[in-house]
Protein backbone atom coordinates (compact mmCIF):
# COMPACT_ATOMS: atom_id res chain seq x y z
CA UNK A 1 -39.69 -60.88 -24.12
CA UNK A 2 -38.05 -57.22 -23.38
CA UNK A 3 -38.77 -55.35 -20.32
CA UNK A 4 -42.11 -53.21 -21.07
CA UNK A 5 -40.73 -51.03 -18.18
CA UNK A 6 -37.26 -48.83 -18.29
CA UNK A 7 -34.77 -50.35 -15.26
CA UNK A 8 -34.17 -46.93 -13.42
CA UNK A 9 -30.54 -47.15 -12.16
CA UNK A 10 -29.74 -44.30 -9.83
CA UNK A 11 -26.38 -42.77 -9.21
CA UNK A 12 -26.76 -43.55 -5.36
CA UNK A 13 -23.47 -41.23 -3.59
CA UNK A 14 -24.30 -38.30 -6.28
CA UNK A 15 -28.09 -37.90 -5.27
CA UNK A 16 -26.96 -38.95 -1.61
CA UNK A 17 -24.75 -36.01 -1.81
CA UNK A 18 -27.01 -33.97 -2.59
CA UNK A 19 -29.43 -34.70 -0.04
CA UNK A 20 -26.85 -34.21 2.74
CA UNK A 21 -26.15 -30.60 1.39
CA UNK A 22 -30.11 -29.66 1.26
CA UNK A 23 -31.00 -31.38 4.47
CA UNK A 24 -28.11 -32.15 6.00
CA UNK A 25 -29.03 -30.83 9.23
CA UNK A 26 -32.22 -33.02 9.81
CA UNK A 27 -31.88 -34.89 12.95
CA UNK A 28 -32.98 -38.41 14.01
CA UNK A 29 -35.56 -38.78 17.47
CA UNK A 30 -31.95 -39.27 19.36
CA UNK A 31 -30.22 -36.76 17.31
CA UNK A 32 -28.73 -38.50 15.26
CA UNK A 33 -27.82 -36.74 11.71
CA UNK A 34 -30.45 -38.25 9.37
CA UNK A 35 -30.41 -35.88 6.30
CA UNK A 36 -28.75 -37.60 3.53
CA UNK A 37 -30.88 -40.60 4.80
CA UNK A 38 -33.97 -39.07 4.95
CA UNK A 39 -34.06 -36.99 1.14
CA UNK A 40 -32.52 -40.41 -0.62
CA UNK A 41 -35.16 -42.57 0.31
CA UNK A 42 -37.54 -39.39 -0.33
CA UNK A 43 -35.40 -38.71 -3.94
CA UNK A 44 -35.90 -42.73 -4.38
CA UNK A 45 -39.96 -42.64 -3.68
CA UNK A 46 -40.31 -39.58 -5.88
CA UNK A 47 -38.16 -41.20 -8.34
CA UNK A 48 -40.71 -44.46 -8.40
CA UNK A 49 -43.34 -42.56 -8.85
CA UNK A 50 -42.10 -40.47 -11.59
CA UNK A 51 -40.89 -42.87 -14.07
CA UNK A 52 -42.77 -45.51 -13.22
CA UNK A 53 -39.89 -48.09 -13.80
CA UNK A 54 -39.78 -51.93 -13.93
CA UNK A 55 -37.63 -51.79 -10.65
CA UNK A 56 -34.65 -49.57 -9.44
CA UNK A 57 -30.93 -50.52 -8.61
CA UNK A 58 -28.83 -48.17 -6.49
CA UNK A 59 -25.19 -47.58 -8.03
CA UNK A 60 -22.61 -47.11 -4.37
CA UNK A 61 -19.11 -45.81 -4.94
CA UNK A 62 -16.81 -48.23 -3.48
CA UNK A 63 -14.51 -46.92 -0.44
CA UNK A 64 -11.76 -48.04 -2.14
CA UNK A 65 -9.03 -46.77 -4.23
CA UNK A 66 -10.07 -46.83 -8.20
CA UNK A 67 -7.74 -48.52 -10.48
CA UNK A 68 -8.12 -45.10 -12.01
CA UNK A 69 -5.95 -43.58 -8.93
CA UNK A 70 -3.46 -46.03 -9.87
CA UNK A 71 -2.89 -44.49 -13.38
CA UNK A 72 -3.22 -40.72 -11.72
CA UNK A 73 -2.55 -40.61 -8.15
CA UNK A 74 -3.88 -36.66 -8.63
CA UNK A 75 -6.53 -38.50 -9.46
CA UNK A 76 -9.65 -36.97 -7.45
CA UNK A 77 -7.47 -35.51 -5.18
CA UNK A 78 -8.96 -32.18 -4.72
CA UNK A 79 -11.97 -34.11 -2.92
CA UNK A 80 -10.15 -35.21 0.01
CA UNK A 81 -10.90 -33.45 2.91
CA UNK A 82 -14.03 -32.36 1.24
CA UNK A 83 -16.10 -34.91 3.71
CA UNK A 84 -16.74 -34.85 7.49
CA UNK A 85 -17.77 -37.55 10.00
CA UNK A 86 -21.78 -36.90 9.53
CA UNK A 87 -21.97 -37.55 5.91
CA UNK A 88 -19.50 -40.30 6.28
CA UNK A 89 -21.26 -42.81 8.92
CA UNK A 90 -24.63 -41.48 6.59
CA UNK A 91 -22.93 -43.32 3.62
CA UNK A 92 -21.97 -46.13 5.44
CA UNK A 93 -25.56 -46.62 6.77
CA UNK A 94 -27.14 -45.97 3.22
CA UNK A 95 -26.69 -49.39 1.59
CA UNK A 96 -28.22 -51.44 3.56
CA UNK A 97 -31.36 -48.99 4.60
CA UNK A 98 -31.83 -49.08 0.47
CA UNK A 99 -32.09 -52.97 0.62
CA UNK A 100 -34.69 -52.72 3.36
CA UNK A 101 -36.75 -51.78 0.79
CA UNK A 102 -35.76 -54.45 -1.38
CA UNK A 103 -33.53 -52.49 -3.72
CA UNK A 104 -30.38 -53.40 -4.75
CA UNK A 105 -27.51 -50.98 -3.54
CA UNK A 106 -25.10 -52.35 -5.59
CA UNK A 107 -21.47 -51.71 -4.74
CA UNK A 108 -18.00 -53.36 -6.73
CA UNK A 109 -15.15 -52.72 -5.08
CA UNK A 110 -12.91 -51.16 -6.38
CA UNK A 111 -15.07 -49.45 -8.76
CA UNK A 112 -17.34 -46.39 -8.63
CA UNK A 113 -20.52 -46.22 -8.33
CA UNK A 114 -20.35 -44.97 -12.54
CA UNK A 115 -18.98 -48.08 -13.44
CA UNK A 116 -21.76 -50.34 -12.10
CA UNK A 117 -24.08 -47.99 -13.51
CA UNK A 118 -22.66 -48.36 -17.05
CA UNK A 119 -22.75 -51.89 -16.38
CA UNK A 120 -26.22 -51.81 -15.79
CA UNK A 121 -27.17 -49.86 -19.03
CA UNK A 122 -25.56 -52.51 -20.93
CA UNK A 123 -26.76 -55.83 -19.21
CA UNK A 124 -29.82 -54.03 -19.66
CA UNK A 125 -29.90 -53.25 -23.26
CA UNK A 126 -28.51 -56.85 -23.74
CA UNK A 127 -31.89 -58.00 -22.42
CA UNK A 128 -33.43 -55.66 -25.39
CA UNK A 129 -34.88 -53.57 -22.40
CA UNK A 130 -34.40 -49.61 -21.46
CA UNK A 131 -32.94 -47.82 -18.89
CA UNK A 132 -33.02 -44.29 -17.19
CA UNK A 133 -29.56 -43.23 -15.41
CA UNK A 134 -30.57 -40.60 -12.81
CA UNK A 135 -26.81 -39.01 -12.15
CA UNK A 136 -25.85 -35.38 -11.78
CA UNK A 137 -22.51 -36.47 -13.27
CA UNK A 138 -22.09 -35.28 -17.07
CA UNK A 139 -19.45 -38.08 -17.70
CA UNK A 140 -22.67 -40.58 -17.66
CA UNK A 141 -23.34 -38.13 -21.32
CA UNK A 142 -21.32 -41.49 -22.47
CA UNK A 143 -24.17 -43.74 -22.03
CA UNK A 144 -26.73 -42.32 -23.81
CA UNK A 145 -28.13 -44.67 -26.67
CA UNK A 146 -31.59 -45.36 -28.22
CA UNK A 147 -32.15 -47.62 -25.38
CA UNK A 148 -30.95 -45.23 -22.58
CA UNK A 149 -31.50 -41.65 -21.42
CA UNK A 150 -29.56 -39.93 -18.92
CA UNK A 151 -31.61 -38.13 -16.01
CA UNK A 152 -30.52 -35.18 -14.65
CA UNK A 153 -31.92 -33.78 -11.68
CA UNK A 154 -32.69 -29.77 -11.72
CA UNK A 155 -34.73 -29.71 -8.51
CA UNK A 156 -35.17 -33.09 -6.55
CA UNK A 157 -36.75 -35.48 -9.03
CA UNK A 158 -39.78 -33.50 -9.81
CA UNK A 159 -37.34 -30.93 -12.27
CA UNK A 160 -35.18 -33.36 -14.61
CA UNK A 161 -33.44 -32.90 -17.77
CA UNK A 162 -33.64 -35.90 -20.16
CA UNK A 163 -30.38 -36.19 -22.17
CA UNK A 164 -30.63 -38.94 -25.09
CA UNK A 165 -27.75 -39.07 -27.70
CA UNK A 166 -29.22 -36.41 -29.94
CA UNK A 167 -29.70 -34.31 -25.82
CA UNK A 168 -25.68 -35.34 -26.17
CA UNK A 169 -24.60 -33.67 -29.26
CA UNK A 170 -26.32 -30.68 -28.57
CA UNK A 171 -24.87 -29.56 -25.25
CA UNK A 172 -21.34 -31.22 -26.18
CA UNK A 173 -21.03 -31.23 -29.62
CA UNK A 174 -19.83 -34.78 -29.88
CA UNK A 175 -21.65 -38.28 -29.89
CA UNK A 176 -21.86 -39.55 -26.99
CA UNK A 177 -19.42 -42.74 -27.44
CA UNK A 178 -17.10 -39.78 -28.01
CA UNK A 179 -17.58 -38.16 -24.53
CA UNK A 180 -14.70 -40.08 -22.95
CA UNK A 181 -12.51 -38.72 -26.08
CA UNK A 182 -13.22 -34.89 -25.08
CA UNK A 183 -13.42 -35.17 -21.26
CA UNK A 184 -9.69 -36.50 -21.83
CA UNK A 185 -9.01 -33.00 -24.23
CA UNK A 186 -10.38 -30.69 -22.32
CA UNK A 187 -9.98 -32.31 -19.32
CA UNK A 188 -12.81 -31.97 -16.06
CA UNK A 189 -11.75 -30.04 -12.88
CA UNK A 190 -14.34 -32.13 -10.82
CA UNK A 191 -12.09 -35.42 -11.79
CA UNK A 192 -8.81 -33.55 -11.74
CA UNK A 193 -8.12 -34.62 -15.00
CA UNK A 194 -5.94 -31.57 -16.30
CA UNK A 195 -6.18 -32.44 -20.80
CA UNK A 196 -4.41 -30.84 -23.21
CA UNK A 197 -3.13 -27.26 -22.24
CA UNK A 198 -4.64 -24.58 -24.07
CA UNK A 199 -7.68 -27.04 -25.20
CA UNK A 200 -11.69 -26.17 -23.82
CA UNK A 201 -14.24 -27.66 -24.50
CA UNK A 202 -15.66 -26.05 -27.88
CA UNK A 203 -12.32 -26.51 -29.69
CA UNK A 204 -12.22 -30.43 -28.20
CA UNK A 205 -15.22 -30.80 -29.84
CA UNK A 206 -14.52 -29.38 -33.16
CA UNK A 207 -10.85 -31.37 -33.23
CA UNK A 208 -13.12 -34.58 -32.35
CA UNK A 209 -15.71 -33.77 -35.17
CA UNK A 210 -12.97 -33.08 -37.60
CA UNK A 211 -10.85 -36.19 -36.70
CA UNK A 212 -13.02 -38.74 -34.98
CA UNK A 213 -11.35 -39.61 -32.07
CA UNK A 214 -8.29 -39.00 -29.41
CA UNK A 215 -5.92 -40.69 -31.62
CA UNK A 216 -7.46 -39.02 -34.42
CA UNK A 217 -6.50 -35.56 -33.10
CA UNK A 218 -2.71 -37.25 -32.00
CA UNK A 219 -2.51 -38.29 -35.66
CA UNK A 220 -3.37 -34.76 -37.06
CA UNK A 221 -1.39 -33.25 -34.63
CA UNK A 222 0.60 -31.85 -37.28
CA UNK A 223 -2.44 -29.99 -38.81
CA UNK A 224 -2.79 -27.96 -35.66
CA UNK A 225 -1.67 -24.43 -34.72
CA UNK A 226 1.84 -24.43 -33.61
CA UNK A 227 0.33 -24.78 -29.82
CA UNK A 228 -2.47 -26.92 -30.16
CA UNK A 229 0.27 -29.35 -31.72
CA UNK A 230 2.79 -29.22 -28.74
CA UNK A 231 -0.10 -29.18 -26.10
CA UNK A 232 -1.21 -32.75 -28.02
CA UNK A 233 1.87 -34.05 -28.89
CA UNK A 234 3.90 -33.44 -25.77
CA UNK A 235 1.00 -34.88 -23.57
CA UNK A 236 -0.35 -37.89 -26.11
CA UNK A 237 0.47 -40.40 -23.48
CA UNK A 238 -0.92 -38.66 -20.58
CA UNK A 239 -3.83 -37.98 -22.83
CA UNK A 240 -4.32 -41.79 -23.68
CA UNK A 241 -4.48 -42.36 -19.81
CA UNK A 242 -7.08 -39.67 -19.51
CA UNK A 243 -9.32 -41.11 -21.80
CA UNK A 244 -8.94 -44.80 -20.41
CA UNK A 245 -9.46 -42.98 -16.67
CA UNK A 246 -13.14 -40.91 -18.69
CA UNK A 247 -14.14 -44.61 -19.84
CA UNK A 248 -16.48 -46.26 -17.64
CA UNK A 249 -16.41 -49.70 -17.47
CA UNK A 250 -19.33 -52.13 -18.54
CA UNK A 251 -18.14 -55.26 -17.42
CA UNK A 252 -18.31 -55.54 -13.80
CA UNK A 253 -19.59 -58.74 -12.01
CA UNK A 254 -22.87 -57.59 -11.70
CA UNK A 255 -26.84 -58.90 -12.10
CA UNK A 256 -29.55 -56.92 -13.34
CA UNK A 257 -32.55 -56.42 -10.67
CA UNK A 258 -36.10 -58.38 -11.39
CA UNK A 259 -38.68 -56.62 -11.85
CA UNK A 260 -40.50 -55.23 -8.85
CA UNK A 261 -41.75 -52.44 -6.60
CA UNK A 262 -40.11 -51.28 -3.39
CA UNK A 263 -40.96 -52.74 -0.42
CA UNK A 264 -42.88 -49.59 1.50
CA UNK A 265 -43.72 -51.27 4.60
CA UNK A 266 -40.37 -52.81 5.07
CA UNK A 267 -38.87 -49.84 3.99
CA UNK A 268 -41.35 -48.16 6.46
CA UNK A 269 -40.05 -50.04 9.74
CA UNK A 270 -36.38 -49.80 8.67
CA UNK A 271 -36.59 -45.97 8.46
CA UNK A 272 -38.86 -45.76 11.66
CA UNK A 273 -35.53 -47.98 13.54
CA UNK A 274 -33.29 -45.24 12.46
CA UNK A 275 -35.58 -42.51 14.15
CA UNK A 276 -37.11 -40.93 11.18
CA UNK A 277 -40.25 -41.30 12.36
CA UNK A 278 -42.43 -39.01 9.96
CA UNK A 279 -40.71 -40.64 6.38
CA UNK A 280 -42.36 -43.70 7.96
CA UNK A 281 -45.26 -42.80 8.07
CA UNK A 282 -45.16 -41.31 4.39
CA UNK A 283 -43.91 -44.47 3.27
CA UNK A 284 -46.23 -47.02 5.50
CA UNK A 285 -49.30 -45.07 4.15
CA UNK A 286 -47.99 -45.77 0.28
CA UNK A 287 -47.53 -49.00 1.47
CA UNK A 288 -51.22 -49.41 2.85
């Protein structure tokens, strides 16, 4: 029988980011920074109770290079140096505080923490259930089917945005199975991903609704203004390996969660070890 419930799979170092910026200077009984800690277990409990899901599975970016830095060692690049020893040793701690609540924090080296989330959706839809993605990361646009909805977060998890393939189309102008096709056009500045010179995003989208697809546009290169045609042409291969770098992968050696609520009182002790004394007692009195 299909899940009755959606499987909530949650983008775990995007909404840990984002906790460390918004409370990053919250401070454990020692002093200890506790921020990103702190507002990703809270993000995770408001989560629960929002969207009342058959269970939730944590998506964690692996510390390791990506096969996708192997195709583009520019790959990310601009990020480095972007982190500093607090939000670090928070990330390393994060995993296994999650599971003390009985969640999975799933991590795949040497994948992101996309990829296992795109392997979720499918596994998931496989087992004729439904999923919510809660990412702040467009690329997960690609997703998007009848059986899952992408989650973005406006303000915490009380504000969202629900984006389902129809949400797609209308802020991109493509299908979603085509989002990997126009991130690789237009490129993304987040990614470092440079596409086609000369190409945004509205005229990636009309070449991909006039000609399907990346190889599409390569094939009809000829069709385009003289520059459109040399920015495509001259870059075809390093457009290929743009798209391939866009695409996440669905395959990764990964299980799908049973179905079941959060620990709260283990969750409870484990964040009252750490020193954050006052989310335990939030989270002891949902448990109680």
């Amino acid at each position: 029988m299909a899940p009755s419930k959606p499987l909530l799979i949650v983008d775990g170092d995007a909404l840990a980011h984002r906790a460390y910026y918004a409370l990053g200077h919250v401070t454990s009984r020692d002093g200890r920074p506790v921020g990103l800690l702190q507002g990703t277990i809270s993000m995770l409990a408001g989560a629960w109770d929002a969207f009342t899901p058959r269970a939730i599975a944590v998506a964690i970016d692996s510390r390791e290079a990506s096969p996708r830095h192997a195709l583009v060692p520019a790959y990310q690049a601009q990020r480095v140096g972007e982190v500093d020893d607090d939000l670090i040793s928070q990330l390393d701690a994060l995993p296994d505080l999650i599971r003390a609540f009985g969640i999975p924090a799933i991590c795949v080296p040497p994948w992101e923490a996309d990829d296992v989330c795109a392997t979720l959706t499918t596994l998931e839809e496989a087992a004729r259930g439904t999923a919510l993605v809660l990412t702040h990361d467009r690329d997960a646009y690609q997703l998007a089917s009848e059986r899952t909805t992408i989650v973005r977060p406006v303000s915490g998890v009380t504000e969202v945005e629900h984006i389902d393939p129809a949400g797609v189309v209308e802020r991109y102008g493509v299908r979603s199975d085509q989002v990997p096709d126009l991130i690789a056009l237009r490129g993304d500045p987040s990614d470092n991903i440079p596409g086609a010179k000369g190409i945004g995003a509205k005229t990636a989208a009309e070449l991909l609704q006039r000609y399907e697809d990346l190889e599409g546009v390569i094939a009809h290169a000829g069709d385009l203004t003289p520059a459109r045609s040399r920015a495509v042409t001259d870059a075809a291969d390093e457009l290929r390996t743009y798209k391939v770098i866009a695409t996440m992968q669905r395959d990764l050696p990964v299980d799908l969660p049973v179905s079941a609520e959060p620990d709260w009182a283990a969750g409870a002790e484990a964040c009252d070890a750490a020193g954050m004394g006052r989310l335990a007692v939030r989270l002891a009195a949902r448990a109680a």
